[in-house]
N, C-alpha and C. Protein backbone atom coordinates (compact mmCIF):
# COMPACT_ATOMS: atom_id res chain seq x y z
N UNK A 1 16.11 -1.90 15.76
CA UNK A 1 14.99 -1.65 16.65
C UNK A 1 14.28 -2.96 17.01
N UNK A 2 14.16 -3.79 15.90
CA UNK A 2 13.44 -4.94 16.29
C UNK A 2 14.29 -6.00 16.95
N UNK A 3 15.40 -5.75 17.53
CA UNK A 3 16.06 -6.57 17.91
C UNK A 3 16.13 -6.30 19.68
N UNK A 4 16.14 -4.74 19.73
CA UNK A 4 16.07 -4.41 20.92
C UNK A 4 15.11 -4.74 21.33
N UNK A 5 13.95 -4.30 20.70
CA UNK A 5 12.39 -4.99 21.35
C UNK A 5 12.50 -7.08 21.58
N UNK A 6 13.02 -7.19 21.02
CA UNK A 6 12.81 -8.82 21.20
C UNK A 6 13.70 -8.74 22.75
N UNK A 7 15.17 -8.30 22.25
CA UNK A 7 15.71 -8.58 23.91
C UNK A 7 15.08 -7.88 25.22
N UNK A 8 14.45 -6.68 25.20
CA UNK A 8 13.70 -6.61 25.78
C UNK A 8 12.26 -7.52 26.38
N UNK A 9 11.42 -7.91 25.16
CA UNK A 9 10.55 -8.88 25.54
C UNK A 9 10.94 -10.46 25.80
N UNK A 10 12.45 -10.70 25.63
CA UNK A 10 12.60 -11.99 25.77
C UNK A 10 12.13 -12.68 24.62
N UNK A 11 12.36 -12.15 23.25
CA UNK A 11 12.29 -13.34 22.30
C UNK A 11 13.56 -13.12 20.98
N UNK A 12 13.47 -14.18 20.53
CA UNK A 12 14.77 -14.37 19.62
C UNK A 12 14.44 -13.47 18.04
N UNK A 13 15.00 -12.83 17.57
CA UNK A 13 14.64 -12.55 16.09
C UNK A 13 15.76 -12.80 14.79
N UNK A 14 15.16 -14.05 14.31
CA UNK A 14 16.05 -14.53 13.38
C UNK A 14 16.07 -14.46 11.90
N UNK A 15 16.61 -13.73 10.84
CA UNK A 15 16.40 -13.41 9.38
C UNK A 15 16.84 -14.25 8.59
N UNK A 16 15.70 -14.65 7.82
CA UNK A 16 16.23 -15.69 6.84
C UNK A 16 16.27 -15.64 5.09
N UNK A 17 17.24 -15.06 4.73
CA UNK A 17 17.67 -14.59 3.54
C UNK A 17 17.05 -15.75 2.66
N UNK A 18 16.16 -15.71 1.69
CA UNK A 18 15.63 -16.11 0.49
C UNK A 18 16.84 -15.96 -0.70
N UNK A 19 17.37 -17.41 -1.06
CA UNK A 19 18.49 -17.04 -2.05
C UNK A 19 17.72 -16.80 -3.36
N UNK A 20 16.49 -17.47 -3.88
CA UNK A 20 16.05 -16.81 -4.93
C UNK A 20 14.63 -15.58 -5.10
N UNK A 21 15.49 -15.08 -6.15
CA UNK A 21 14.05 -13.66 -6.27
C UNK A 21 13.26 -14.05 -6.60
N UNK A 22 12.36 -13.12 -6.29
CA UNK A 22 10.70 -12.90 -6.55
C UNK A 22 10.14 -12.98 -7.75
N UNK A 23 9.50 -13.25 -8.24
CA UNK A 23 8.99 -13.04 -10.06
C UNK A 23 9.15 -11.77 -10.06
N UNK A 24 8.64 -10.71 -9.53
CA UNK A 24 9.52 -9.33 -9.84
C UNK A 24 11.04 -9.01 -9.85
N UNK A 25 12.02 -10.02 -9.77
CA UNK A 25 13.30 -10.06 -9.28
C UNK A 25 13.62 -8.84 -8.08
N UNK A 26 12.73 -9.32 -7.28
CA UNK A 26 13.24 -8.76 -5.85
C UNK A 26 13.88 -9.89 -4.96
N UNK A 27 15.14 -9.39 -3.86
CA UNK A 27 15.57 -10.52 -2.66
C UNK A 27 14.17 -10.29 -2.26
N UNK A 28 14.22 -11.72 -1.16
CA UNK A 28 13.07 -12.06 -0.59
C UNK A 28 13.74 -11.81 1.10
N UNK A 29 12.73 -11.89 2.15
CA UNK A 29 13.48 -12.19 3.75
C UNK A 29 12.64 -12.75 4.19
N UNK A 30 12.47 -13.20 5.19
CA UNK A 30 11.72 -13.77 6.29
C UNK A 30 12.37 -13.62 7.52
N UNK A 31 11.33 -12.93 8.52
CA UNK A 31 12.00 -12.85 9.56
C UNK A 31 11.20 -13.64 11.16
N UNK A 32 11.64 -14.27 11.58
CA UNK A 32 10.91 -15.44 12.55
C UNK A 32 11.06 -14.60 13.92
N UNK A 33 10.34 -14.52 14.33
CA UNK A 33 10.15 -14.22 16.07
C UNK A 33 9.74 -15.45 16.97
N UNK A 34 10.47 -15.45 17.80
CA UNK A 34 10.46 -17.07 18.51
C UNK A 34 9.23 -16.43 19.91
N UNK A 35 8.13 -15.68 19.47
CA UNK A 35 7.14 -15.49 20.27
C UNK A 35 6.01 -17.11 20.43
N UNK A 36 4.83 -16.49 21.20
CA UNK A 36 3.98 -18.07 21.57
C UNK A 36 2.95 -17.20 21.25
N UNK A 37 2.39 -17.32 19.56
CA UNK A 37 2.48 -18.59 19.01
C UNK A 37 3.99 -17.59 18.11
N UNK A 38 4.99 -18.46 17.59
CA UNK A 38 5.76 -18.24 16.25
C UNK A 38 5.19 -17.13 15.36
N UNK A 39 5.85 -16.24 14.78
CA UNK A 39 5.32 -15.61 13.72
C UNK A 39 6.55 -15.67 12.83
N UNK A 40 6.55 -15.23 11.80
CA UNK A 40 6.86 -15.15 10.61
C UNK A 40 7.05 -14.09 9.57
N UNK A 41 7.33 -13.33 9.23
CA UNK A 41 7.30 -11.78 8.29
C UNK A 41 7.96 -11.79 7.12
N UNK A 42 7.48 -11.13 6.31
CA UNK A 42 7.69 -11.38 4.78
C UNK A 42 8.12 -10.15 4.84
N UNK A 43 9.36 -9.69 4.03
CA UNK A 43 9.76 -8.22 3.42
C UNK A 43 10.70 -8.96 1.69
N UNK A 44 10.28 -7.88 0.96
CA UNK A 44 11.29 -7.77 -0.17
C UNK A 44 12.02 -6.79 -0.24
N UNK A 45 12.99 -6.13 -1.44
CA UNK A 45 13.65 -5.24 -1.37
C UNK A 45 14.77 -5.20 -2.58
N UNK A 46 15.50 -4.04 -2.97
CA UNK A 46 16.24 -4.34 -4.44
C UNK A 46 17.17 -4.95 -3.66
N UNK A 47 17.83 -5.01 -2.44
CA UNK A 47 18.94 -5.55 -1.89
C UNK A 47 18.65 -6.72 -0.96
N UNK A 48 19.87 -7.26 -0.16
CA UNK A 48 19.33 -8.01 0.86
C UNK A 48 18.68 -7.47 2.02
N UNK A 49 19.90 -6.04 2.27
CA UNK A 49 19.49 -5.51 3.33
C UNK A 49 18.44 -4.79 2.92
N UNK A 50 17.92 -4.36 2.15
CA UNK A 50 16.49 -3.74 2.01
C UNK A 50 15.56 -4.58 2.84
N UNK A 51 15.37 -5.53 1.76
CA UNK A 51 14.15 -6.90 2.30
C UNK A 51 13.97 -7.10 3.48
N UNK A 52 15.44 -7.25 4.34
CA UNK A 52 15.61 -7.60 5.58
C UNK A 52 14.25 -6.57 6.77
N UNK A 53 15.36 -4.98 5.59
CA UNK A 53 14.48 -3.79 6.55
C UNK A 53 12.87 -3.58 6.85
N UNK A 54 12.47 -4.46 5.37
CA UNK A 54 10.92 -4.52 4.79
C UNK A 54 10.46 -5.93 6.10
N UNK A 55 11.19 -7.00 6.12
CA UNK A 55 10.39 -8.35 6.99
C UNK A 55 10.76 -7.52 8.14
N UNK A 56 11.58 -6.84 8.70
CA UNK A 56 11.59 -6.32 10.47
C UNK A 56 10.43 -5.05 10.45
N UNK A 57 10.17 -4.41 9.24
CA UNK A 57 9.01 -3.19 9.52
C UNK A 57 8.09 -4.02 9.44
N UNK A 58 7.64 -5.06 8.75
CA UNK A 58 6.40 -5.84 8.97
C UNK A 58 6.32 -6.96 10.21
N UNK A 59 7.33 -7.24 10.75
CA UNK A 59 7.49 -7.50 12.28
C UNK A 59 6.77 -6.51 13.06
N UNK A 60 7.41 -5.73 13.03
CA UNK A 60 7.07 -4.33 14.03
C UNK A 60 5.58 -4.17 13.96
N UNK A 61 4.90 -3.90 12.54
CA UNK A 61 3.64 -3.70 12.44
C UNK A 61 2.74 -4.95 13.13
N UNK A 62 3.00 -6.19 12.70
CA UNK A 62 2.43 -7.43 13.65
C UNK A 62 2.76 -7.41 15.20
N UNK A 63 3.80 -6.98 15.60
CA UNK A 63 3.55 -7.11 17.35
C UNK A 63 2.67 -5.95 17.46
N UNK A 64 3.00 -4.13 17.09
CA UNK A 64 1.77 -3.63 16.78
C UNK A 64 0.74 -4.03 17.43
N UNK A 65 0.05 -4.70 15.72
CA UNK A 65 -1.32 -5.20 16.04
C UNK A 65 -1.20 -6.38 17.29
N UNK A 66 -0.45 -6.79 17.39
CA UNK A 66 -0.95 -8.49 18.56
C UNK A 66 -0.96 -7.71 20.03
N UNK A 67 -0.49 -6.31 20.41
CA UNK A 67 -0.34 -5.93 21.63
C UNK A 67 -1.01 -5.04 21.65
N UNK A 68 -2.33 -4.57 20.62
CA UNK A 68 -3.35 -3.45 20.87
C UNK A 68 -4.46 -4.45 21.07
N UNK A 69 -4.57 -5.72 21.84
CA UNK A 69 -5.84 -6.05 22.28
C UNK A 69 -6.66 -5.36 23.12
């Protein structure tokens, strides 16, 4: 979903796998949106692809908020 929305809005969404865990031993993600200004999203998760799913739902929730001005 968050990928369609970027190609739709014209921006890039790129995931960046954290090779070490969390002090809770969770994977870590980060997921970058090449919006103006840059954002950034944090998800964890027991897997990779969990985390991944956790930094794109907290994507989602930040454009969300940045487009209910």
């Amino acid at each position: 979903m968050l990928q369609d929305i970027g190609q739709e809005a014209n921006f890039v969404v790129t995931f960046v796998d954290i090779e070490e865990l969390s002090v809770t031993g969770q994977h870590q993600c980060l997921v970058q949106l090449s919006t103006l200004p840059v954002a950034v999203c944090y998800g964890t998760g027991t897997t990779v692809k969990e985390a991944q799913s956790a930094a794109a739902h907290n994507a989602l929730e930040y454009l969300k908020i940045m487009t209910n001005k």
